[in-house]
ModelCIF file with pLDDT and N, C-alpha, C, O atoms, coordinates in Angstrom:
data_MODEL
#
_entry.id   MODEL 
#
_entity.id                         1 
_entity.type                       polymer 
_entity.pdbx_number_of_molecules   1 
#
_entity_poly.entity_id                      1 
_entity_poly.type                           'polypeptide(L)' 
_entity_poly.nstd_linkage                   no 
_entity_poly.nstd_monomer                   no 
_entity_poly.pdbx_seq_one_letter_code       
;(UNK)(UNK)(UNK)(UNK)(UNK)(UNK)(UNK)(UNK)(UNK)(UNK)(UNK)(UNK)(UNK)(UNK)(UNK)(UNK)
(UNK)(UNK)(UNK)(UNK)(UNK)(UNK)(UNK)(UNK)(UNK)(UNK)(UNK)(UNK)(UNK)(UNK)(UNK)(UNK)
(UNK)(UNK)(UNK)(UNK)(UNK)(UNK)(UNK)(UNK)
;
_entity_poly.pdbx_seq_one_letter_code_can   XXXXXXXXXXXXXXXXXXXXXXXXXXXXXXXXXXXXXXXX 
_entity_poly.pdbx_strand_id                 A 
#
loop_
_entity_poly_seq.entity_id 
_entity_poly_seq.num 
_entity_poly_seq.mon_id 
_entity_poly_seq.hetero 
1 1  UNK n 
1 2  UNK n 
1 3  UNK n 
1 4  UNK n 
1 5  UNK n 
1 6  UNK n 
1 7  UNK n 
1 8  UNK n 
1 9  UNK n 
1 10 UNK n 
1 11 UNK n 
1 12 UNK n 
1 13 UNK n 
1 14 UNK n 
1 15 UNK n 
1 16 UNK n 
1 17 UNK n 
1 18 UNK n 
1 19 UNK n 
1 20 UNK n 
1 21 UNK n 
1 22 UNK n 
1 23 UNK n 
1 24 UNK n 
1 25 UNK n 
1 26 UNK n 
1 27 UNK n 
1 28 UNK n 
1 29 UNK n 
1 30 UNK n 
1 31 UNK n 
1 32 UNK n 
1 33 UNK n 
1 34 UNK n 
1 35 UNK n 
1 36 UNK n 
1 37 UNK n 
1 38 UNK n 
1 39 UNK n 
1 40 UNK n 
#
_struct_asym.id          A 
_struct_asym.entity_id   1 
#
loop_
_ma_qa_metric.id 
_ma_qa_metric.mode 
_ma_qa_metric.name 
_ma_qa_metric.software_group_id 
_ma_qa_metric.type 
1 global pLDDT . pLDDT 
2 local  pLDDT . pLDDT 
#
_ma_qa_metric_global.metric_id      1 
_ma_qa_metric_global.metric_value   91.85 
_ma_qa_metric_global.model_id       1 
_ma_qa_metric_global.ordinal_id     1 
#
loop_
_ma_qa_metric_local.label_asym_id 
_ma_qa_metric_local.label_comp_id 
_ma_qa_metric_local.label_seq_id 
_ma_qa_metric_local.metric_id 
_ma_qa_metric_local.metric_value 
_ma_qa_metric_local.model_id 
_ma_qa_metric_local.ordinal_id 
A UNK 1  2 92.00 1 1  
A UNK 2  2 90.00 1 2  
A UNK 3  2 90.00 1 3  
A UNK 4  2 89.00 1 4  
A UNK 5  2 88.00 1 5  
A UNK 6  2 91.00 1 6  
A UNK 7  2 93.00 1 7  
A UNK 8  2 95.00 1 8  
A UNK 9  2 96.00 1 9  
A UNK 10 2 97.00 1 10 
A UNK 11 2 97.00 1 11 
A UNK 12 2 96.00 1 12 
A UNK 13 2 93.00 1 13 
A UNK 14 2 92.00 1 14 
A UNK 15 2 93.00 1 15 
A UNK 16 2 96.00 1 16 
A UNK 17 2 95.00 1 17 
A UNK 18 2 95.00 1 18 
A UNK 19 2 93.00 1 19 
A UNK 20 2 91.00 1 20 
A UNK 21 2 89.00 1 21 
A UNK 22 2 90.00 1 22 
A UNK 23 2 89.00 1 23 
A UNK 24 2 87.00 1 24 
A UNK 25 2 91.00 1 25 
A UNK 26 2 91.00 1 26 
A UNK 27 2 94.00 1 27 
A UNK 28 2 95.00 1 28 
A UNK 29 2 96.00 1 29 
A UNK 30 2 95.00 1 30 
A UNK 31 2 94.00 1 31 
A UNK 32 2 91.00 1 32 
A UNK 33 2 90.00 1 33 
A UNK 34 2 91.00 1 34 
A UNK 35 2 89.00 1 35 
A UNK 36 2 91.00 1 36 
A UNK 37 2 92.00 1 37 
A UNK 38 2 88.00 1 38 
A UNK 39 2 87.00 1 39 
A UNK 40 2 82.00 1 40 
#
loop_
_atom_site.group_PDB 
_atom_site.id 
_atom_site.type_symbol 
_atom_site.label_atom_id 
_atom_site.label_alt_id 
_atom_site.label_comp_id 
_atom_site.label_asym_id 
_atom_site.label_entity_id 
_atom_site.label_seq_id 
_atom_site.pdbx_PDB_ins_code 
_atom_site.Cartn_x 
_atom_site.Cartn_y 
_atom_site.Cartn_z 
_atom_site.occupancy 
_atom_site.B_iso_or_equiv 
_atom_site.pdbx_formal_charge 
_atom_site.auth_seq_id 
_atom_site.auth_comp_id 
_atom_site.auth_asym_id 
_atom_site.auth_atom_id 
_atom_site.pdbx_PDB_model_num 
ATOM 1   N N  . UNK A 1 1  ? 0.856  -1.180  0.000   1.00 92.00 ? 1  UNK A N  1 
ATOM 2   C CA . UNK A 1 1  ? 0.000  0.000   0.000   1.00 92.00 ? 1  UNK A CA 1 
ATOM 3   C C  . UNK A 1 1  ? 0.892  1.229   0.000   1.00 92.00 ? 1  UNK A C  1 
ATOM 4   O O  . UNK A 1 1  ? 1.837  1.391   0.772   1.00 92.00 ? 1  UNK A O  1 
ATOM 5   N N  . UNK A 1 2  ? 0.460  2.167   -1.037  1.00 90.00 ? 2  UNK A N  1 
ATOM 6   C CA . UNK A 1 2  ? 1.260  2.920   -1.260  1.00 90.00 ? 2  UNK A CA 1 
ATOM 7   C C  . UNK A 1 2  ? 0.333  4.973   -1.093  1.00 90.00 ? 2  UNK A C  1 
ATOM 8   O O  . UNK A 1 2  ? -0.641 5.245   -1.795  1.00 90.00 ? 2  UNK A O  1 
ATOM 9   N N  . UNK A 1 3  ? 0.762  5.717   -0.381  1.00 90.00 ? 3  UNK A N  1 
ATOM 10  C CA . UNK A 1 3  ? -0.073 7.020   -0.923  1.00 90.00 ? 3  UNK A CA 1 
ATOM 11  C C  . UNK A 1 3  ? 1.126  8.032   -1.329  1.00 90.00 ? 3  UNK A C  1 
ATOM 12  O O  . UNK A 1 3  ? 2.131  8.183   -0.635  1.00 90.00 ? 3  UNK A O  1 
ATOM 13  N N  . UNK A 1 4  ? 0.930  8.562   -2.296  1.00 89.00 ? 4  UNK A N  1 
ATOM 14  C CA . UNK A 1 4  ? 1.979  9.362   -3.335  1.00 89.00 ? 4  UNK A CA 1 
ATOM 15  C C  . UNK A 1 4  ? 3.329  8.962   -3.313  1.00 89.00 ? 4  UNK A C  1 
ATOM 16  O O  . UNK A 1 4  ? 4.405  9.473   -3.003  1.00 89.00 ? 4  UNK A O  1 
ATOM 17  N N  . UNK A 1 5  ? 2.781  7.503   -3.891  1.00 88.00 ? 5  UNK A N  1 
ATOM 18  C CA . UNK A 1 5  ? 4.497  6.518   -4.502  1.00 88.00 ? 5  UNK A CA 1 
ATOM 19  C C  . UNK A 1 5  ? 4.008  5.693   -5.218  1.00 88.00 ? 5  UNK A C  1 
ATOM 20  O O  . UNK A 1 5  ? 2.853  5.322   -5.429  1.00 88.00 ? 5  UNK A O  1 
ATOM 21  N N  . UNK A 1 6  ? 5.223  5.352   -5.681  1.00 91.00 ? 6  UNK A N  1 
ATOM 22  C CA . UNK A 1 6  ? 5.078  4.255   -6.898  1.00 91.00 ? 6  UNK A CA 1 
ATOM 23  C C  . UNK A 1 6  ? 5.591  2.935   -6.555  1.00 91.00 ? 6  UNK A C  1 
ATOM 24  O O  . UNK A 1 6  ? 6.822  2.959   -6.573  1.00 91.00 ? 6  UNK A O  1 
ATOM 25  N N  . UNK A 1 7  ? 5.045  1.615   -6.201  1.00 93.00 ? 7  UNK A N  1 
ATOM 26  C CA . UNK A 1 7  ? 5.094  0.624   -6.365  1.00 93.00 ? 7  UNK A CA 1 
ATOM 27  C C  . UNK A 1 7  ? 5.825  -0.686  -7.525  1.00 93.00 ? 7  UNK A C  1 
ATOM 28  O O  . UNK A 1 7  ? 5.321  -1.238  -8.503  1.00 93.00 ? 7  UNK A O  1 
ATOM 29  N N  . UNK A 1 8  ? 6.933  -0.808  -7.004  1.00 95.00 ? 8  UNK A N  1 
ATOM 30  C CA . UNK A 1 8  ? 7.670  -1.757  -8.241  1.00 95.00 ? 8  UNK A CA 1 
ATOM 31  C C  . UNK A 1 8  ? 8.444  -3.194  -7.158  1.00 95.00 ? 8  UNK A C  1 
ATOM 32  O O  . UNK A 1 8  ? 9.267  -3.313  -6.250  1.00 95.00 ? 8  UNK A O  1 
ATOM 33  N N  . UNK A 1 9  ? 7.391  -4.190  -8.123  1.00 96.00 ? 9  UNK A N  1 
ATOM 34  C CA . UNK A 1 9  ? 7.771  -5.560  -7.438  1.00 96.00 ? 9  UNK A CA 1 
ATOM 35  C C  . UNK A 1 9  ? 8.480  -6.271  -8.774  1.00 96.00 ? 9  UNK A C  1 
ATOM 36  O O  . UNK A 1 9  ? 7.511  -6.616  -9.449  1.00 96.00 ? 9  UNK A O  1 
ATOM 37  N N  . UNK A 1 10 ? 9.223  -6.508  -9.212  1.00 97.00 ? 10 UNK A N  1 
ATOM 38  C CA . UNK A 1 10 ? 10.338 -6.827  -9.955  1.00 97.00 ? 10 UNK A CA 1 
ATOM 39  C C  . UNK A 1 10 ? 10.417 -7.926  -10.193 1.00 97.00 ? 10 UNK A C  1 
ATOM 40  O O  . UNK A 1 10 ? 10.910 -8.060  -11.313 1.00 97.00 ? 10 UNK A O  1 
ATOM 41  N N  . UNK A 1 11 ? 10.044 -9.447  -9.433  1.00 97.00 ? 11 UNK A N  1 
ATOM 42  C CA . UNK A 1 11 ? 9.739  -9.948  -10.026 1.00 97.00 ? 11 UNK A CA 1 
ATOM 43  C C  . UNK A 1 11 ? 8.734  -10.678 -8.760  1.00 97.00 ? 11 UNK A C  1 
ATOM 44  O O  . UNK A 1 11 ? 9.148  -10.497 -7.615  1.00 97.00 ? 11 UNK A O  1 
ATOM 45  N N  . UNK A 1 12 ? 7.340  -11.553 -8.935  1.00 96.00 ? 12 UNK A N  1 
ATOM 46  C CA . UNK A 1 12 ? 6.604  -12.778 -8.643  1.00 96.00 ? 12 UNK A CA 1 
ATOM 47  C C  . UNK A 1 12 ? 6.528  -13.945 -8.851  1.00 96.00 ? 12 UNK A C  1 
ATOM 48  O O  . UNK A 1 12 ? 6.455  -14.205 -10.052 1.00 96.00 ? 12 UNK A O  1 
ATOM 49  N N  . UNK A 1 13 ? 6.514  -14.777 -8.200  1.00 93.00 ? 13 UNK A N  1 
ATOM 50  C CA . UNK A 1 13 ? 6.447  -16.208 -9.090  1.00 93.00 ? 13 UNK A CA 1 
ATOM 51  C C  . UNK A 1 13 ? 5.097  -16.800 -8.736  1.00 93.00 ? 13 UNK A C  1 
ATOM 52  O O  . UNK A 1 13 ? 4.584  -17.369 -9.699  1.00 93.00 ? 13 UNK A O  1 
ATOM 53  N N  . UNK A 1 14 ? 4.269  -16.829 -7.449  1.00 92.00 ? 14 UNK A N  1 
ATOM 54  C CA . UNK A 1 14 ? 3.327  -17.252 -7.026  1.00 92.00 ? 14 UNK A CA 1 
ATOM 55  C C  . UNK A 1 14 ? 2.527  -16.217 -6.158  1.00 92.00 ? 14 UNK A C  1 
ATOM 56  O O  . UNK A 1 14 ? 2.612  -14.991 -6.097  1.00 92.00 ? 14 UNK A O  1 
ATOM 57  N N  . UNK A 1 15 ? 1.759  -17.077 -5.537  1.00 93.00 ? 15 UNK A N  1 
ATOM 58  C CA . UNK A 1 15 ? 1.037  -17.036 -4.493  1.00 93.00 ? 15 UNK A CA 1 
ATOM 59  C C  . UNK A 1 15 ? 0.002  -15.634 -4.770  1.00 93.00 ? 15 UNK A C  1 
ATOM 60  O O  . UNK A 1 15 ? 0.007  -15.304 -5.957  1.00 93.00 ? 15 UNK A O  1 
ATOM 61  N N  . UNK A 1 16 ? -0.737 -14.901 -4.013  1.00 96.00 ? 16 UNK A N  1 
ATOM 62  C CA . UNK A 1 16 ? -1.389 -13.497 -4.279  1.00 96.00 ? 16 UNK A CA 1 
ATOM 63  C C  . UNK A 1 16 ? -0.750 -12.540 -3.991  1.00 96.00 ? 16 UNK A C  1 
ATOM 64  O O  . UNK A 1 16 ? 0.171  -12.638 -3.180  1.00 96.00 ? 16 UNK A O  1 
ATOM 65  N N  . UNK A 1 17 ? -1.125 -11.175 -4.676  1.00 95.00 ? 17 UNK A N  1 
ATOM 66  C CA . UNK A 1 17 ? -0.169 -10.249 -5.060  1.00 95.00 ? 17 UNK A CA 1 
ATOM 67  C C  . UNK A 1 17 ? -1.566 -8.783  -5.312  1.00 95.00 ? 17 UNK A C  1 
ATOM 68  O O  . UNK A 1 17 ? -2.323 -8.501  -6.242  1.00 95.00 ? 17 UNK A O  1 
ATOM 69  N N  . UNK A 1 18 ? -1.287 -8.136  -3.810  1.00 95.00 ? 18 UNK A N  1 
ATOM 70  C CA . UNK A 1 18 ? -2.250 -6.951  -3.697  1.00 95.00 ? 18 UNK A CA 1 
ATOM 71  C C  . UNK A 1 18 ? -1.793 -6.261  -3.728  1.00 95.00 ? 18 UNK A C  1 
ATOM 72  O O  . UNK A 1 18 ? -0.664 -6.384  -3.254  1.00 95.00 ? 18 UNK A O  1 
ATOM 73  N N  . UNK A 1 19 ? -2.175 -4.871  -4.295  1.00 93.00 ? 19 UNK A N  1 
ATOM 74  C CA . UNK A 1 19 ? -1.724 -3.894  -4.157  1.00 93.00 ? 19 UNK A CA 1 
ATOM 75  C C  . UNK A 1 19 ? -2.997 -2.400  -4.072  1.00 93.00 ? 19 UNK A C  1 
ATOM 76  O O  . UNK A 1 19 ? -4.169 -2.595  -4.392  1.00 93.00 ? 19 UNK A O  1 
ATOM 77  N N  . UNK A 1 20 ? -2.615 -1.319  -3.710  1.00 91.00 ? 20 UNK A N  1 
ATOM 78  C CA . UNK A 1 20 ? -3.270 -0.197  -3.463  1.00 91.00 ? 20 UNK A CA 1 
ATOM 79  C C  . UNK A 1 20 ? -2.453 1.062   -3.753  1.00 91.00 ? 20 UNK A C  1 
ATOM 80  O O  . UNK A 1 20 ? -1.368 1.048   -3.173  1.00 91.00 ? 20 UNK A O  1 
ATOM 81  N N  . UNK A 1 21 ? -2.682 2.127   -4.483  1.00 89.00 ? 21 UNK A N  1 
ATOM 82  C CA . UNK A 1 21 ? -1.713 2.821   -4.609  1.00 89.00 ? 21 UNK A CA 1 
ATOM 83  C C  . UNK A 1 21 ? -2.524 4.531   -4.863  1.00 89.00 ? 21 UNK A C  1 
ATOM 84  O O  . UNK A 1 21 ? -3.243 4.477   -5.861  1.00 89.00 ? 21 UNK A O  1 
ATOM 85  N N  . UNK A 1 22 ? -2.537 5.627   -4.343  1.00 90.00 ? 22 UNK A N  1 
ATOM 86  C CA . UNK A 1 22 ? -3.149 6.502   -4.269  1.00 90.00 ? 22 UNK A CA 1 
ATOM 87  C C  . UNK A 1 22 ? -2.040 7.968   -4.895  1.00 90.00 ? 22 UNK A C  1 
ATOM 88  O O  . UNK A 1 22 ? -1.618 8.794   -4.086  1.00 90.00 ? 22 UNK A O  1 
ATOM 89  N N  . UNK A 1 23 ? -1.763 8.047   -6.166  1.00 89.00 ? 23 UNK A N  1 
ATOM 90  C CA . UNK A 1 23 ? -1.257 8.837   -6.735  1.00 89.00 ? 23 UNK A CA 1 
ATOM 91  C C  . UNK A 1 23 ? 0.339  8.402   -7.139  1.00 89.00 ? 23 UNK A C  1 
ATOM 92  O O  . UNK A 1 23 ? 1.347  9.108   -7.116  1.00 89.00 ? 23 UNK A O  1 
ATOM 93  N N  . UNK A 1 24 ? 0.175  6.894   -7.538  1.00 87.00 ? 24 UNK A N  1 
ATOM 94  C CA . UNK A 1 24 ? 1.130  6.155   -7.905  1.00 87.00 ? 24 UNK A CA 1 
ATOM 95  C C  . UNK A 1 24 ? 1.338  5.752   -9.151  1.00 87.00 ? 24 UNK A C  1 
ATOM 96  O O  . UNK A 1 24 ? 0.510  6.135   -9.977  1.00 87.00 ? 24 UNK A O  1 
ATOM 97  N N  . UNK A 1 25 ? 2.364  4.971   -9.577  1.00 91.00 ? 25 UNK A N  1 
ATOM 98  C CA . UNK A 1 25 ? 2.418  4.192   -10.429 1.00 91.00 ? 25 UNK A CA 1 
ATOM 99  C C  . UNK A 1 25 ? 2.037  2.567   -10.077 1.00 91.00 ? 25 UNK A C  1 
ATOM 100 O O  . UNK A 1 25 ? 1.219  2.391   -9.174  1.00 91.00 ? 25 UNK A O  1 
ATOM 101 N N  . UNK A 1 26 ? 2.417  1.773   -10.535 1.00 91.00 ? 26 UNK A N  1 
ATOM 102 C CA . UNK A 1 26 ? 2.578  0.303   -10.199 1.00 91.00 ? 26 UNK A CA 1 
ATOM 103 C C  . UNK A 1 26 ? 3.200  -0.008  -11.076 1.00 91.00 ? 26 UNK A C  1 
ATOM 104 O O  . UNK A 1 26 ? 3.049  0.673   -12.090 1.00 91.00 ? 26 UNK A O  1 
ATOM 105 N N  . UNK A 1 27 ? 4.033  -0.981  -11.123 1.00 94.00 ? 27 UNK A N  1 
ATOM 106 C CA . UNK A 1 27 ? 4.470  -1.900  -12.068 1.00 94.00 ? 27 UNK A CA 1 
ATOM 107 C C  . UNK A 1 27 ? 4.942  -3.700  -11.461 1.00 94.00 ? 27 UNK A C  1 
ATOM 108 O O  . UNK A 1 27 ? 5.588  -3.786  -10.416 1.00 94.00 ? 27 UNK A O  1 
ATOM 109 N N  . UNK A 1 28 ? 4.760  -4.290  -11.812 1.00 95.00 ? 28 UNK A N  1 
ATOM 110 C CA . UNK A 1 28 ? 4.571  -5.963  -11.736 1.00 95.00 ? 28 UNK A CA 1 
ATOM 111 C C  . UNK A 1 28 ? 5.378  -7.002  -12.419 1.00 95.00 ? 28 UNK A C  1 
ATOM 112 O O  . UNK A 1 28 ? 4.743  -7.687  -13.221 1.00 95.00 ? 28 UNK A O  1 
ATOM 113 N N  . UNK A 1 29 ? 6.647  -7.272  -12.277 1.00 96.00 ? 29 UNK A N  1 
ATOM 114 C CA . UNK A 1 29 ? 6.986  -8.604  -12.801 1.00 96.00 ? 29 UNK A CA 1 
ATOM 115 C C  . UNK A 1 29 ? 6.671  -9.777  -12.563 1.00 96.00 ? 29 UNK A C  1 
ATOM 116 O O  . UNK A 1 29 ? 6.510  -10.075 -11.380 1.00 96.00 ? 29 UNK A O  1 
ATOM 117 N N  . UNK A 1 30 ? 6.541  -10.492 -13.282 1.00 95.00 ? 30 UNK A N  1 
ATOM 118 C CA . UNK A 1 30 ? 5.549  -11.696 -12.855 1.00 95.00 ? 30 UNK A CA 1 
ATOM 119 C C  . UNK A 1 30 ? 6.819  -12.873 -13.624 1.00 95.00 ? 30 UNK A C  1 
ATOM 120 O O  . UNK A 1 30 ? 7.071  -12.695 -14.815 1.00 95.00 ? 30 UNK A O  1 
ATOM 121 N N  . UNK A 1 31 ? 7.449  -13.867 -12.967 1.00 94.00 ? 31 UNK A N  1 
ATOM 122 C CA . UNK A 1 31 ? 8.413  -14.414 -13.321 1.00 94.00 ? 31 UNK A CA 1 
ATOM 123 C C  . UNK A 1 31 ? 8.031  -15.668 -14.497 1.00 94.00 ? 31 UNK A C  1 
ATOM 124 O O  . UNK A 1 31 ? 6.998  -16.298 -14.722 1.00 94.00 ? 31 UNK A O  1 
ATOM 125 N N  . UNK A 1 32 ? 9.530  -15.681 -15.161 1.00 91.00 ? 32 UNK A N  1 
ATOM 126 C CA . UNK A 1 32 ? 9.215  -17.186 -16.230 1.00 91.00 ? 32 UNK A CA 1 
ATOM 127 C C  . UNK A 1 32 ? 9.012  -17.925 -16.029 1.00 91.00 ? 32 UNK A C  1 
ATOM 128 O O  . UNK A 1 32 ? 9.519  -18.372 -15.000 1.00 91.00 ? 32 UNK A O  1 
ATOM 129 N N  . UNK A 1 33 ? 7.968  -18.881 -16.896 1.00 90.00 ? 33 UNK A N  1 
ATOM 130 C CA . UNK A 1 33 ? 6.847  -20.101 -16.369 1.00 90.00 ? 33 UNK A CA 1 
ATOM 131 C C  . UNK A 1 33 ? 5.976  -19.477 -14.958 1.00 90.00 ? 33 UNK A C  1 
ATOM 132 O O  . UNK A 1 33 ? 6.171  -20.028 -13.875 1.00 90.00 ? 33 UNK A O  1 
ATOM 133 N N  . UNK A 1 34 ? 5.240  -18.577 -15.036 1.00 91.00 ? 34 UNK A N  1 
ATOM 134 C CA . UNK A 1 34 ? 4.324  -18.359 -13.989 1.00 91.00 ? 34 UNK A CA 1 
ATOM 135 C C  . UNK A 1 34 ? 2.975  -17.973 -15.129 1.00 91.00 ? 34 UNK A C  1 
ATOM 136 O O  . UNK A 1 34 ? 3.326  -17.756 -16.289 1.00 91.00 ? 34 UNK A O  1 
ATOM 137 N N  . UNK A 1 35 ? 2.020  -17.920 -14.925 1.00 89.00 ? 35 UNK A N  1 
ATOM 138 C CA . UNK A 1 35 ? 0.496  -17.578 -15.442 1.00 89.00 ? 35 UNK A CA 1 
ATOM 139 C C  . UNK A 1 35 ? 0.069  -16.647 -14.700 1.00 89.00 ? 35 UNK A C  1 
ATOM 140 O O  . UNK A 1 35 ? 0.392  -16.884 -13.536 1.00 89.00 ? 35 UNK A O  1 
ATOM 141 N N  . UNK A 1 36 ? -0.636 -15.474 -14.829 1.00 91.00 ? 36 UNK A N  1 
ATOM 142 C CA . UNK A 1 36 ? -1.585 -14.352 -14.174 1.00 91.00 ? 36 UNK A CA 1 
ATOM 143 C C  . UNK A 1 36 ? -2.678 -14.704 -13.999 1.00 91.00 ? 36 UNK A C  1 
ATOM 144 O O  . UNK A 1 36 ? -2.928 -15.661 -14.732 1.00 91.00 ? 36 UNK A O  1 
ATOM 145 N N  . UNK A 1 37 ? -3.721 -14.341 -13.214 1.00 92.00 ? 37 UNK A N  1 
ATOM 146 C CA . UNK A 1 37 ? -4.908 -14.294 -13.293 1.00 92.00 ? 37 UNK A CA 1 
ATOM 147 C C  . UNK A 1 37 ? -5.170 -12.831 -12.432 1.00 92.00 ? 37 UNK A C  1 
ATOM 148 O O  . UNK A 1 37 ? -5.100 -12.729 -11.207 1.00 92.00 ? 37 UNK A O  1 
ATOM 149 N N  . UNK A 1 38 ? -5.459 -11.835 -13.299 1.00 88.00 ? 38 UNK A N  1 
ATOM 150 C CA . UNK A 1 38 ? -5.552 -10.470 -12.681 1.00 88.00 ? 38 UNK A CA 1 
ATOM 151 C C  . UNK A 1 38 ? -7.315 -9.841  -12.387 1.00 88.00 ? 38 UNK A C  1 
ATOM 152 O O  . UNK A 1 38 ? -8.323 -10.468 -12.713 1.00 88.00 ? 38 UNK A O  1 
ATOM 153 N N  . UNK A 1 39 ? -7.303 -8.894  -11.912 1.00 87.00 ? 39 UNK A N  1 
ATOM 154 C CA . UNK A 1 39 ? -8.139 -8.110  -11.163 1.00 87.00 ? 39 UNK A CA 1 
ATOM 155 C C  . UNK A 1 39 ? -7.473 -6.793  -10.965 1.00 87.00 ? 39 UNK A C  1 
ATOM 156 O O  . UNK A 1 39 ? -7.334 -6.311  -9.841  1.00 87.00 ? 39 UNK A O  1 
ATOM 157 N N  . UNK A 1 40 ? -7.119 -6.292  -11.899 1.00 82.00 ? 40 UNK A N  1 
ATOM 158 C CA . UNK A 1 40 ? -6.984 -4.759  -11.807 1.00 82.00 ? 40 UNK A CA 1 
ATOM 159 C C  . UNK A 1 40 ? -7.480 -3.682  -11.958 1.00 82.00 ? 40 UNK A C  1 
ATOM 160 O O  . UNK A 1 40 ? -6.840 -2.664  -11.695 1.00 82.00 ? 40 UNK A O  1 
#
């Protein structure tokens, strides 16, 4: 959770992955051989 910042997770491989961000960016690596299933 972020308020006036930007959010960078670089890389994921599993599990759930929340985020909140109030005058941010986001950005998301999601690692090789992994699948998304998003809600953004």
């Amino acid at each position: 959770k972020s308020v006036s910042g930007d959010i960078s997770l670089h890389s994921v491989r599993a599990g759930s992955t929340s985020f909140t961000s109030v005058s941010g960016d986001i950005e998301i690596g999601i690692a090789q051989g992994s699948f998304l299933d998003v809600d953004a």
